[in-house]
C-alpha atoms as a PDB file:
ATOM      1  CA  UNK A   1       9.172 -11.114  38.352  1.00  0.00           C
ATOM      2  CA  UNK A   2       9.854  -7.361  37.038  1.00  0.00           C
ATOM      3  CA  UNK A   3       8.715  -4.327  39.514  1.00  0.00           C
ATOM      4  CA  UNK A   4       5.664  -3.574  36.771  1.00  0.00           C
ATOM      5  CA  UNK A   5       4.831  -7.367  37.258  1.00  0.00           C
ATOM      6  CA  UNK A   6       4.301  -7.718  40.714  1.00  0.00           C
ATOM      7  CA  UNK A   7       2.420  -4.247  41.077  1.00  0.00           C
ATOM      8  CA  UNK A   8      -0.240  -5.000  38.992  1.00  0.00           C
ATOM      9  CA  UNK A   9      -0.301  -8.142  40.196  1.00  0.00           C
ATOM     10  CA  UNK A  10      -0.815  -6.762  43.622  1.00  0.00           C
ATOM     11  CA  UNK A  11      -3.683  -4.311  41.848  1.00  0.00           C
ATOM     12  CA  UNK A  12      -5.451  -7.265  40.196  1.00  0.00           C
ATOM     13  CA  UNK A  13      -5.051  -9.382  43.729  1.00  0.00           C
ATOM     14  CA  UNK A  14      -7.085  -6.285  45.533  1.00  0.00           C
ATOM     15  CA  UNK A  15      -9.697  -5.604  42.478  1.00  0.00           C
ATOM     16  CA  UNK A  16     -10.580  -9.838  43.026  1.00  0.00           C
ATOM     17  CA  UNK A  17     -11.002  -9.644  46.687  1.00  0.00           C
ATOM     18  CA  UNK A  18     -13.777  -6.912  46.277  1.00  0.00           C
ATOM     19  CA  UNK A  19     -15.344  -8.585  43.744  1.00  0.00           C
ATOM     20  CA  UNK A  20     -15.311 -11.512  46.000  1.00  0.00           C
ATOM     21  CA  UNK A  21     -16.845  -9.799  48.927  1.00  0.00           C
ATOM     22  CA  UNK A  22     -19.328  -8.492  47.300  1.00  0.00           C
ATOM     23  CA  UNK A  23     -20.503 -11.709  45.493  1.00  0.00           C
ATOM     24  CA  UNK A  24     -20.497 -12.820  49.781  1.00  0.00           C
ATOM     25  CA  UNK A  25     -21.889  -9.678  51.593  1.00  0.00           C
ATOM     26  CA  UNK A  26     -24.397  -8.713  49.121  1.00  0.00           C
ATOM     27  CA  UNK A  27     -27.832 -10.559  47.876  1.00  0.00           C
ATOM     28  CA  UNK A  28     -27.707  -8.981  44.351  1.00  0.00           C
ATOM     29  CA  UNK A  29     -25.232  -7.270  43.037  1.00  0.00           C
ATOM     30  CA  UNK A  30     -24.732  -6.354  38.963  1.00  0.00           C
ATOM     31  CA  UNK A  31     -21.951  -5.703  36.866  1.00  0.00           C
ATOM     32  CA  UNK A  32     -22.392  -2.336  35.140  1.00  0.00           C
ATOM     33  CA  UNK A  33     -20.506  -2.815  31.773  1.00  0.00           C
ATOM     34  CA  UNK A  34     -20.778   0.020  28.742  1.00  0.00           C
ATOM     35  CA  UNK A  35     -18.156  -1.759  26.530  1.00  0.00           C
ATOM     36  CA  UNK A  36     -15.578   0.788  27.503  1.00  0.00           C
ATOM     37  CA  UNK A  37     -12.005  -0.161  28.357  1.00  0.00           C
ATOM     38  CA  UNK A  38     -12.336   0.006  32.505  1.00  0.00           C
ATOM     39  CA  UNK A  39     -15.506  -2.405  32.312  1.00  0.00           C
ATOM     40  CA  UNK A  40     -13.973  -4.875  30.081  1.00  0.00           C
ATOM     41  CA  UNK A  41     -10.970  -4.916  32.561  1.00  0.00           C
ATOM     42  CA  UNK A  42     -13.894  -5.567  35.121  1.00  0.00           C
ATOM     43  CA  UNK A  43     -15.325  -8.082  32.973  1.00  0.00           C
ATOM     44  CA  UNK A  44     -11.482 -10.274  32.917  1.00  0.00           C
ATOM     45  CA  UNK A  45     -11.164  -9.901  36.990  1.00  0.00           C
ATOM     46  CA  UNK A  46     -14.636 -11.249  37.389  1.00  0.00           C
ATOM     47  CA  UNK A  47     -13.646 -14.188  34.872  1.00  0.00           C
ATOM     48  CA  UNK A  48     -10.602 -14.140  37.097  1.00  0.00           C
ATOM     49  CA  UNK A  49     -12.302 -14.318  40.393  1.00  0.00           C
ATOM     50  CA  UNK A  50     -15.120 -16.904  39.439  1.00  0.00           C
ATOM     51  CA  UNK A  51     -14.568 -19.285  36.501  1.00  0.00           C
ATOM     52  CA  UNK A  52     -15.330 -22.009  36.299  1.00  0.00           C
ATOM     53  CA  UNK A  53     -18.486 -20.697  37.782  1.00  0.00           C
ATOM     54  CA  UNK A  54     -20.535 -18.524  36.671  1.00  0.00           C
ATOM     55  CA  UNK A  55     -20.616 -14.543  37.351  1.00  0.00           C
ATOM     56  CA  UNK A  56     -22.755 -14.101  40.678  1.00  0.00           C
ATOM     57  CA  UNK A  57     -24.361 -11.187  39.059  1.00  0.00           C
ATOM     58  CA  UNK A  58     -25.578 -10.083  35.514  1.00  0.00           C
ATOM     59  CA  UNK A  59     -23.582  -7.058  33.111  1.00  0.00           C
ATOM     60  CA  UNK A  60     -26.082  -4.308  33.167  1.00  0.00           C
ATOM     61  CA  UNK A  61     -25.519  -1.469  30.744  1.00  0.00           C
ATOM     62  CA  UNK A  62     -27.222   1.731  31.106  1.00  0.00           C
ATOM     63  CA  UNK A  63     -27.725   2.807  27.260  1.00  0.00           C
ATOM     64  CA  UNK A  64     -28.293   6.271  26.520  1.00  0.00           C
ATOM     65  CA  UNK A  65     -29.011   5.797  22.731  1.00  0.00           C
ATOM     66  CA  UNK A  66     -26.524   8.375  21.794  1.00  0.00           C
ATOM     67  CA  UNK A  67     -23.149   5.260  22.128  1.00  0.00           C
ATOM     68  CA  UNK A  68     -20.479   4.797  19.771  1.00  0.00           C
ATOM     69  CA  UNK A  69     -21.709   1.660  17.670  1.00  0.00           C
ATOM     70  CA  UNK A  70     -17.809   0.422  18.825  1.00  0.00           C
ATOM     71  CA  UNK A  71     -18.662   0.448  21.866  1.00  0.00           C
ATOM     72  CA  UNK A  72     -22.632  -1.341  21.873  1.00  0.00           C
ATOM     73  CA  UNK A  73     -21.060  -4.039  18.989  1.00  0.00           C
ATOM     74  CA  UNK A  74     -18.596  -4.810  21.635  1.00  0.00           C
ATOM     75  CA  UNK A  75     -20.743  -4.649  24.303  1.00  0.00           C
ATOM     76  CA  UNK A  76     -22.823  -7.712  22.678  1.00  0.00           C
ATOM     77  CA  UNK A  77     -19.833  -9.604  21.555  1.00  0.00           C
ATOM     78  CA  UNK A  78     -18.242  -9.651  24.771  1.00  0.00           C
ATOM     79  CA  UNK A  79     -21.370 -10.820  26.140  1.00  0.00           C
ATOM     80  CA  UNK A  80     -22.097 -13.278  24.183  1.00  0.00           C
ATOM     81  CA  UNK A  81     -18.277 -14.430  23.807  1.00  0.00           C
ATOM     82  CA  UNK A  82     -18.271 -14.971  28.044  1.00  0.00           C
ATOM     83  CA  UNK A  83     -22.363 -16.423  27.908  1.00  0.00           C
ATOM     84  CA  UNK A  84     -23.121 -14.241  30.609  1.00  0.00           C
ATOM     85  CA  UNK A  85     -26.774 -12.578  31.261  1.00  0.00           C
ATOM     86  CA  UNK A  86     -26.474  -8.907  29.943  1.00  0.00           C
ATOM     87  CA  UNK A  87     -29.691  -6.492  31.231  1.00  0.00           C
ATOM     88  CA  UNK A  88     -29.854  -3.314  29.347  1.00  0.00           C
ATOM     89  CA  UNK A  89     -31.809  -0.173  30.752  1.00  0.00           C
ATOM     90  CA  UNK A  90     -33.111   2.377  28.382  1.00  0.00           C
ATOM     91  CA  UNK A  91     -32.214   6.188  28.974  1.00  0.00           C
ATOM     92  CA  UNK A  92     -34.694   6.617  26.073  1.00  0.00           C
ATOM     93  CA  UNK A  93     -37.616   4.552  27.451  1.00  0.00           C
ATOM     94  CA  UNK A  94     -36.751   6.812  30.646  1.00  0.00           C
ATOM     95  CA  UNK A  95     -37.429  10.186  28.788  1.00  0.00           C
ATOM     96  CA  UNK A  96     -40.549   8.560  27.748  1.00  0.00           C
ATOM     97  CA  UNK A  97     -41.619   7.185  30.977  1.00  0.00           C
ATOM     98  CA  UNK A  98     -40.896  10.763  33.099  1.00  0.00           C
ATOM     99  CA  UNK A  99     -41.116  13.169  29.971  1.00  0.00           C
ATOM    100  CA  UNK A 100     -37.456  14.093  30.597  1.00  0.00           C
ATOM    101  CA  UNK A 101     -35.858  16.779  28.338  1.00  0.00           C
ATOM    102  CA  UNK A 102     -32.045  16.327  27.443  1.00  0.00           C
ATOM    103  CA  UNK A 103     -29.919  18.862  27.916  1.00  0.00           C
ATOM    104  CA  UNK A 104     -30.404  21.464  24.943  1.00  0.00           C
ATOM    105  CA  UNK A 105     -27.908  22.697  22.097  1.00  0.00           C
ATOM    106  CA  UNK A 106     -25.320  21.322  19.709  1.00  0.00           C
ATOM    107  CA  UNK A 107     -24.226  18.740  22.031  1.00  0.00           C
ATOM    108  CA  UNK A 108     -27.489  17.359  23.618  1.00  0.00           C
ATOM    109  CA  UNK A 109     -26.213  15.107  26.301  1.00  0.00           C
ATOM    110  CA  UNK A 110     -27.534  12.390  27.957  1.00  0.00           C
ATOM    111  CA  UNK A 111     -25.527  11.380  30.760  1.00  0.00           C
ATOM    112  CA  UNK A 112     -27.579  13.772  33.590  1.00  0.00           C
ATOM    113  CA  UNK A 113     -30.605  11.350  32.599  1.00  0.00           C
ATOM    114  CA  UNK A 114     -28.844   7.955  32.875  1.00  0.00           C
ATOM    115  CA  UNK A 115     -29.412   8.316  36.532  1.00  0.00           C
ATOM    116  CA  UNK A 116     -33.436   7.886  36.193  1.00  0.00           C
ATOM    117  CA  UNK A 117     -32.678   4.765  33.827  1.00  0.00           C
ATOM    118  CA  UNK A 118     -30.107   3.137  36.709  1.00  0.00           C
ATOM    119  CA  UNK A 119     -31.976   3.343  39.380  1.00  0.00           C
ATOM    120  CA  UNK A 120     -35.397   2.168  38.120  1.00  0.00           C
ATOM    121  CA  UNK A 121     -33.060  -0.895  36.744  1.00  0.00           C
ATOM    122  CA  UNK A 122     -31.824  -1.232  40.867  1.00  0.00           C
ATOM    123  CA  UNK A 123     -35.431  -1.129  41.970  1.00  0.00           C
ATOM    124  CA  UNK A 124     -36.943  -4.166  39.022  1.00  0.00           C
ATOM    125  CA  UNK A 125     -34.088  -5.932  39.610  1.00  0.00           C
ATOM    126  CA  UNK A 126     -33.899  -5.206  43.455  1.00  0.00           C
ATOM    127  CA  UNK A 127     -30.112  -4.532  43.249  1.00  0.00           C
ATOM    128  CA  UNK A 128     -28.177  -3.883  46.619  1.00  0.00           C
ATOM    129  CA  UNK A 129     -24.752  -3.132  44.605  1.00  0.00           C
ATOM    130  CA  UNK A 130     -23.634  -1.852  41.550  1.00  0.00           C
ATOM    131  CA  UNK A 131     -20.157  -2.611  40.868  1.00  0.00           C
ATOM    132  CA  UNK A 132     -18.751  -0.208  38.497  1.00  0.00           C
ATOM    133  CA  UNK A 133     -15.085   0.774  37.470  1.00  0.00           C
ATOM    134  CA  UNK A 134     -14.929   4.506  38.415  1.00  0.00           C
ATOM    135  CA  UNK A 135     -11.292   5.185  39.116  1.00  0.00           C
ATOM    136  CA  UNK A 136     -10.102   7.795  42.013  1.00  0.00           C
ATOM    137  CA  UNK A 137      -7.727   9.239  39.277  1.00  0.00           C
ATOM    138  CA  UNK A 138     -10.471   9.971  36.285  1.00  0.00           C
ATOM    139  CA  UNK A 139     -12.303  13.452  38.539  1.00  0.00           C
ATOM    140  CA  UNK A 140     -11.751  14.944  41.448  1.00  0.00           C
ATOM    141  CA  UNK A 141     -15.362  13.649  42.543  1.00  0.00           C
ATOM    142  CA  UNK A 142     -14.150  10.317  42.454  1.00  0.00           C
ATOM    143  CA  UNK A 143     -11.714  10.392  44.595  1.00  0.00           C
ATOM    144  CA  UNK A 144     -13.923  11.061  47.491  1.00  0.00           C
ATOM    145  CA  UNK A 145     -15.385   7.655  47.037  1.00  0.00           C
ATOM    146  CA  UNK A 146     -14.944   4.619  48.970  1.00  0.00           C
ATOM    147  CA  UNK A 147     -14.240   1.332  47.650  1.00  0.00           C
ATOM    148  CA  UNK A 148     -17.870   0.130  48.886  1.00  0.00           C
ATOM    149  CA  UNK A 149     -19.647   3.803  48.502  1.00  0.00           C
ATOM    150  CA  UNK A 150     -23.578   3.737  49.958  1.00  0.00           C
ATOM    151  CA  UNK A 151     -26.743   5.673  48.172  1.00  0.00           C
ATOM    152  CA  UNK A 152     -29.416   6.377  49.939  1.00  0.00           C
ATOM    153  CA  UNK A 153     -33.071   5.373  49.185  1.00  0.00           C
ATOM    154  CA  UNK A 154     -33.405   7.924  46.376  1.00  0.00           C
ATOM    155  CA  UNK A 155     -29.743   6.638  45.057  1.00  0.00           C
ATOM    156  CA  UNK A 156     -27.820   9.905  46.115  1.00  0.00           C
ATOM    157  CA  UNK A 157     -24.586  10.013  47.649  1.00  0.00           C
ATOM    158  CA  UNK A 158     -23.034  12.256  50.390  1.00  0.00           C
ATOM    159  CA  UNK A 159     -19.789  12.320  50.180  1.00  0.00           C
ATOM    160  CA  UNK A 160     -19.934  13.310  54.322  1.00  0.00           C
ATOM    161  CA  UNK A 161     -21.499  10.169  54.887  1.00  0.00           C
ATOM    162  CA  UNK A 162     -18.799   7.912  53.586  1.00  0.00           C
ATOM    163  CA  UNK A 163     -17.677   5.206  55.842  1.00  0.00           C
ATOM    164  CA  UNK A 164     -13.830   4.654  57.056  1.00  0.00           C
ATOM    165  CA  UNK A 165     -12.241   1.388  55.279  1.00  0.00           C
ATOM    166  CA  UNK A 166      -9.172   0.611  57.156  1.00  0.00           C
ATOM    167  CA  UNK A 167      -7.076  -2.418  57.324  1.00  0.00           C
ATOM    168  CA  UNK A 168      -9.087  -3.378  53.960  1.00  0.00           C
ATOM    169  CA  UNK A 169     -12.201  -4.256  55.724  1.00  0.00           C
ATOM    170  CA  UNK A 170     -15.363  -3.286  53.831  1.00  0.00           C
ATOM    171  CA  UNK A 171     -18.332  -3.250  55.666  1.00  0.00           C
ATOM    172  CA  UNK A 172     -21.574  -3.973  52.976  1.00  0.00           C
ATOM    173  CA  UNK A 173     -24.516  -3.589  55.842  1.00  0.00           C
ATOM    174  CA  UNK A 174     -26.687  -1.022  54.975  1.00  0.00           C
ATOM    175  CA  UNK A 175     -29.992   0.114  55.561  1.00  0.00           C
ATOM    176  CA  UNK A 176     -33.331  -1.791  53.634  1.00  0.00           C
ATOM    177  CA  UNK A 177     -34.022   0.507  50.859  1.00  0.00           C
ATOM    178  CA  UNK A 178     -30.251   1.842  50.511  1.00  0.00           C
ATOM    179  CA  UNK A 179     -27.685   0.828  47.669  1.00  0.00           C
ATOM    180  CA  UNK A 180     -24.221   0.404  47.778  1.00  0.00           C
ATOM    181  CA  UNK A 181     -21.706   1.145  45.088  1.00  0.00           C
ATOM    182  CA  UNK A 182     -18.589  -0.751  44.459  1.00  0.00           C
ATOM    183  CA  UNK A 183     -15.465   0.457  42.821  1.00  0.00           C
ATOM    184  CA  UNK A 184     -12.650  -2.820  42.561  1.00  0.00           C
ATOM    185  CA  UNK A 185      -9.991  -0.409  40.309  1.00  0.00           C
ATOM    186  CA  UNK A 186     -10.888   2.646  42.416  1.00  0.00           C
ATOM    187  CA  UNK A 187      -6.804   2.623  42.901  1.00  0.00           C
ATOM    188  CA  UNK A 188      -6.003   2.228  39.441  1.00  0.00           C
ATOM    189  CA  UNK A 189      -4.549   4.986  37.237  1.00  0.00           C
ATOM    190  CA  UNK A 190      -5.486   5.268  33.579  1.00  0.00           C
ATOM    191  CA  UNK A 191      -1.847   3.810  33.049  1.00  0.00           C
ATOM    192  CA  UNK A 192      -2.198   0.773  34.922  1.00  0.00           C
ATOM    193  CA  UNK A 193      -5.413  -0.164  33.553  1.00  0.00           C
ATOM    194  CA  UNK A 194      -3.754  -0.043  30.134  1.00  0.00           C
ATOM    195  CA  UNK A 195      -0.555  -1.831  31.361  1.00  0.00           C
ATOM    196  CA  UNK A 196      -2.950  -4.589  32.554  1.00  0.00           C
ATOM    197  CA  UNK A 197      -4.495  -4.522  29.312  1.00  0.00           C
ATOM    198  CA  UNK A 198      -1.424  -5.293  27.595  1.00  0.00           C
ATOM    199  CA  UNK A 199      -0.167  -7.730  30.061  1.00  0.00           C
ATOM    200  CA  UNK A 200      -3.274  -9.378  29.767  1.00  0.00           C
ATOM    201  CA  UNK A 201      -4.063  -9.018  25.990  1.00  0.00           C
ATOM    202  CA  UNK A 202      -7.366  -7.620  26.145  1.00  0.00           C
ATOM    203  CA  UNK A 203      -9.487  -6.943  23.366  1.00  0.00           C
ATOM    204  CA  UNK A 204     -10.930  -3.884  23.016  1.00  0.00           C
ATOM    205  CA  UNK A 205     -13.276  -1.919  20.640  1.00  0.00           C
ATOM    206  CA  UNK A 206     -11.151  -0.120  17.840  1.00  0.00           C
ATOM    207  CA  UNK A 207     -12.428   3.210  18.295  1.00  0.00           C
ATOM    208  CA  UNK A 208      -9.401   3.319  21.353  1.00  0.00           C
ATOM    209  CA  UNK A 209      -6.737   3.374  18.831  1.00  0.00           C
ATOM    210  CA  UNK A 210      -5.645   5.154  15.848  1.00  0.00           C
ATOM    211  CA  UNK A 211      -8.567   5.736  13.170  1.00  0.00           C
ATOM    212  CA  UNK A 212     -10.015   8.551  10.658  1.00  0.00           C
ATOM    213  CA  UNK A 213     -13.083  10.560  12.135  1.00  0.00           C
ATOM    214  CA  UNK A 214     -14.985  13.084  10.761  1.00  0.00           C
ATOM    215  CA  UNK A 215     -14.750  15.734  13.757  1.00  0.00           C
ATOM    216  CA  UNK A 216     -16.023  19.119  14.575  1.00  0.00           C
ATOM    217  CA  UNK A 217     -13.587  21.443  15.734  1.00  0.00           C
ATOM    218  CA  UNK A 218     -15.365  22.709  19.038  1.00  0.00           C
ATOM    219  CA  UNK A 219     -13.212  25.048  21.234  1.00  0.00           C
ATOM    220  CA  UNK A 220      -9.690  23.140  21.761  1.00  0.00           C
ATOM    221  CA  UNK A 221     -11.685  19.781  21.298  1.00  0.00           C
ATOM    222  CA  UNK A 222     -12.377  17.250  18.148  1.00  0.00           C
ATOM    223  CA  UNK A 223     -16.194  15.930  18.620  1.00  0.00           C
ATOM    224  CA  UNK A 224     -17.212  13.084  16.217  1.00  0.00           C
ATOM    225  CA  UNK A 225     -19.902  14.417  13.679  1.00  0.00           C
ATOM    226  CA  UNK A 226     -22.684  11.843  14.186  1.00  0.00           C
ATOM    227  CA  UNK A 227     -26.557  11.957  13.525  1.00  0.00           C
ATOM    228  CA  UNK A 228     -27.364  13.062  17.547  1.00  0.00           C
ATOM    229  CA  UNK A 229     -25.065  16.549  16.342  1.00  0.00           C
ATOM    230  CA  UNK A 230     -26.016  18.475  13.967  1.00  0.00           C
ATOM    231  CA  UNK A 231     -22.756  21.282  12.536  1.00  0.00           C
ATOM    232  CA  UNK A 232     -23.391  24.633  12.158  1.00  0.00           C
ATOM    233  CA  UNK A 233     -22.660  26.780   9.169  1.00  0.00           C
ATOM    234  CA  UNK A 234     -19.733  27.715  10.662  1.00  0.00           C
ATOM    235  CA  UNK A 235     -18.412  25.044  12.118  1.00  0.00           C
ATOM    236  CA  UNK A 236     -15.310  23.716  11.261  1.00  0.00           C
ATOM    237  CA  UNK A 237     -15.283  20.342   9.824  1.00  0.00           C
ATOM    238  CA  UNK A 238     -12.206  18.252   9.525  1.00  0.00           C
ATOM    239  CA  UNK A 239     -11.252  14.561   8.982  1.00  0.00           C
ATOM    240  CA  UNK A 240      -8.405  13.808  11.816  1.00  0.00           C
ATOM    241  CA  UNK A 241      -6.549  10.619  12.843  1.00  0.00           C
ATOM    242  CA  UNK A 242      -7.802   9.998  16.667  1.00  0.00           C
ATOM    243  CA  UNK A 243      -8.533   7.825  19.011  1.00  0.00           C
ATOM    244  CA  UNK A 244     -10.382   7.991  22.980  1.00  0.00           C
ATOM    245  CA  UNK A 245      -9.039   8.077  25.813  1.00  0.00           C
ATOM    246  CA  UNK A 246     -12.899   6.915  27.275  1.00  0.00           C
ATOM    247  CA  UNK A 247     -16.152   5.931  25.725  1.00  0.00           C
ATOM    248  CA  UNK A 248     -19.316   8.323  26.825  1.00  0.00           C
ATOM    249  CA  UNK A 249     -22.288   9.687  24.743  1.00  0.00           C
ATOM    250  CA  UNK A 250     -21.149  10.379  20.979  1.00  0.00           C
ATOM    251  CA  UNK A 251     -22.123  14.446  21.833  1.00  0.00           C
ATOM    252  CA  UNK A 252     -20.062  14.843  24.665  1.00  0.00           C
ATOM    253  CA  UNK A 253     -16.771  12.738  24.215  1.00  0.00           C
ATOM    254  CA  UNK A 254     -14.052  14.417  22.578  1.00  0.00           C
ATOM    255  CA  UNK A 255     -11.699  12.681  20.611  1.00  0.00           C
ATOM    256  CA  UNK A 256      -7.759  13.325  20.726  1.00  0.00           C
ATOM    257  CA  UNK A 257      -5.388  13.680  17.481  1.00  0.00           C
ATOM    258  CA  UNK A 258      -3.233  10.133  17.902  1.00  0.00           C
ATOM    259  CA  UNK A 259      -1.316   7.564  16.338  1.00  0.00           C
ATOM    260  CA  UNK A 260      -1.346   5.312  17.981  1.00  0.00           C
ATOM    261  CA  UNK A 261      -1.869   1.483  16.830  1.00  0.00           C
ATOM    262  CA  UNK A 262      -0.859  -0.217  19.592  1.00  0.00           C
ATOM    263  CA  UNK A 263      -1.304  -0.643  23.245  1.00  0.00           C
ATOM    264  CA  UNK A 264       2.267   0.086  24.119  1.00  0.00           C
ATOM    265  CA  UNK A 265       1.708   3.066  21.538  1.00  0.00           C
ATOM    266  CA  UNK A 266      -1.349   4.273  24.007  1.00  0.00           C
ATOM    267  CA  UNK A 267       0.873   3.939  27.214  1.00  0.00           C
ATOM    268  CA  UNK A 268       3.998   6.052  25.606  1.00  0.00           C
ATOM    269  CA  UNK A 269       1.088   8.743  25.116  1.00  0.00           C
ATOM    270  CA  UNK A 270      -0.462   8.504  28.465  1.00  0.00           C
ATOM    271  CA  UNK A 271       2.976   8.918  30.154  1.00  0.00           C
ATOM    272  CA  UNK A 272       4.189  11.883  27.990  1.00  0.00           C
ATOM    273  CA  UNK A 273       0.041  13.692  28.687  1.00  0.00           C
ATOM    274  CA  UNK A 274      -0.512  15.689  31.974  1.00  0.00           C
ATOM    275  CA  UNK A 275      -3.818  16.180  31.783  1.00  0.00           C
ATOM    276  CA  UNK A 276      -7.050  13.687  33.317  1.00  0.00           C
ATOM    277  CA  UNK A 277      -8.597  11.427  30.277  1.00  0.00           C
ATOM    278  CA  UNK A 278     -11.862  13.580  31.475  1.00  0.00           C
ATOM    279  CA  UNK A 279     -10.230  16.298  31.463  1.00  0.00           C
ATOM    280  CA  UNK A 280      -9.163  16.496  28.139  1.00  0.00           C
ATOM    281  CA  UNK A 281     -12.339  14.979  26.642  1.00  0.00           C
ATOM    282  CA  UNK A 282     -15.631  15.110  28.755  1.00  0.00           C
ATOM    283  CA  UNK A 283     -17.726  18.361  27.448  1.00  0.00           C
ATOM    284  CA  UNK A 284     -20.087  18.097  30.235  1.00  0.00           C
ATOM    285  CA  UNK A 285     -17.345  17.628  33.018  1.00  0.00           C
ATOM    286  CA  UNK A 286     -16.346  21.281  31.554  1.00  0.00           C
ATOM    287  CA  UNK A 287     -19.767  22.986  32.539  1.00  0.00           C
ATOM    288  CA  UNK A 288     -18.259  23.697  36.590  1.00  0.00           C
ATOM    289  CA  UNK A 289     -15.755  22.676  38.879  1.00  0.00           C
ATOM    290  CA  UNK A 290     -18.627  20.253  40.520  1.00  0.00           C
ATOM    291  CA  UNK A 291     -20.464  18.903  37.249  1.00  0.00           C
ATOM    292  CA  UNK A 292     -19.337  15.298  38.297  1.00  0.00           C
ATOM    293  CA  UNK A 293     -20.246  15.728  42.325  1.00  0.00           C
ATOM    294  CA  UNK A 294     -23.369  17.178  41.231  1.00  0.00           C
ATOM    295  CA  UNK A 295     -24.529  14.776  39.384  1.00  0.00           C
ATOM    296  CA  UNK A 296     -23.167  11.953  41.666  1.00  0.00           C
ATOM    297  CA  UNK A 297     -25.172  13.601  44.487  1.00  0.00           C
ATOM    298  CA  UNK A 298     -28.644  12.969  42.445  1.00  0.00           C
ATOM    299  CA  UNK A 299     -28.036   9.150  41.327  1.00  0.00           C
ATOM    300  CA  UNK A 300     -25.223   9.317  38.842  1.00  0.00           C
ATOM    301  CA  UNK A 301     -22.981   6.460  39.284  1.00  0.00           C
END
């Protein structure tokens, strides 16, 4: 068995146990899935940890209304393909509901108000976890999670307030009212969640490799033109060969110039790049040093 091999082997061993535990030490957990590449992964550990069975929890998505169709088609298919229950909360039915404004200007984001949508879908559902696959190496926020990481009864985190995991015990007690999050690739790297992807051959949406876009040139960054942007006079429009790195709202995930068809064609990039896959193409992670944190500490997952 090569090095590579056994490693993620060892990764994918870890990632199952937490699932596990969480299936046992919580009443009703949920899957949150978007149709991006780190919830698919998700998606093949929990088939992994419990077929033949079924999953011990439904795939909640949390759908802003502004996703790549990629990413929503997928979404379904997947879905479908595995025949598991899929629960889909509405940022837009949230704007409605609390008369919410989204953030103003070219590149009206949504991802500040997916936090009212997730946690009125933990309170219907009455949800004590929400596994998600935040990885420690994606923002410097992250990495102050734990693997099981507790919300209070208004769903915000302190990162003070974290409980110690040693010897890989993870404790899910908490308080009536509070919410845990859970994070099974939290010690993944963007690289080993593609090298499992090829080990594994997963299928994934084709907007993560090589494609023609219709981008506007914004800053150093190419944003996909789309009907929730609208250009400027100015604005520079070009058609460039891309693909993502991740899979946010259509107005504030940049796309980066590739060719790459392959998955072994993505992992030559990501070794030659030395800079975050949210760090290179999240516009709202570029508004301050805590944009993520801040947002964690109201709700966001």
């Amino acid at each position: 068995m090569s090095q590579q091999h056994n490693y993620l082997e060892q990764l994918e061993n870890e990632a199952i146990y937490i699932l596990r535990e969480t299936a046992a030490q919580f009443e009703k957990p949920a899957l949150l899935f978007s149709g991006g590449k780190d919830s698919i992964v998700l998606v093949h550990l929990a088939l992994k940890a419990f077929r033949p069975g079924k999953f011990p929890f439904p795939l909640v998505h949390v759908d802003t209304g502004h996703n790549f169709p990629e990413a929503i088609e997928f979404r379904d298919y997947l879905a479908n393909q595995i025949g598991e229950k899929l629960i889909v909360a509405s940022v837009e039915d949230s704007i409605k509901k609390y008369n919410l404004k989204e953030t103003a200007g070219r590149f009206p984001s949504r991802n500040a108000l997916q936090t009212y949508a997730l946690l009125d879908a933990i309170e219907e559902n009455e949800f004590d976890a929400c596994i998600g696959g935040a990885r420690r190496d994606e923002e410097k926020a992250r990495a102050k999670e734990r693997i099981f990481s507790v919300r209070d009864d208004f769903g915000q985190w302190d990162p003070k307030l974290q409980r110690p995991e040693l010897w890989d015990i993870l404790n899910g007690k908490v308080k009536k009212g509070h919410n845990v999050r859970v994070f099974p690739i939290s010690n993944w790297t963007e690289l080993d969640v593609w090298n499992y992807i090829q080990q594994n051959n997963i299928e994934l949406p084709s907007l993560y490799f090589a494609h023609e876009r219709e981008c506007i040139v914004h800053h150093d960054k190419l944003v996909a033109t789309s009907e929730f942007i609208q250009p400027l006079e100015n604005d520079e429009v070009v058609i460039e060969k891309v693909r993502y790195r991740t899979v946010g709202d259509m107005t504030c995930t940049a796309a980066v110039p590739s060719e790459a068809k392959t998955v072994q064609d993505i992992i030559d990039d990501i070794i030659q790049t030395r800079v975050s896959e949210r760090g290179q193409t999240r516009l709202d992670d570029q508004l301050s040093e805590a944009a993520m944190e801040d947002r964690k500490k109201q709700g966001y997952f």
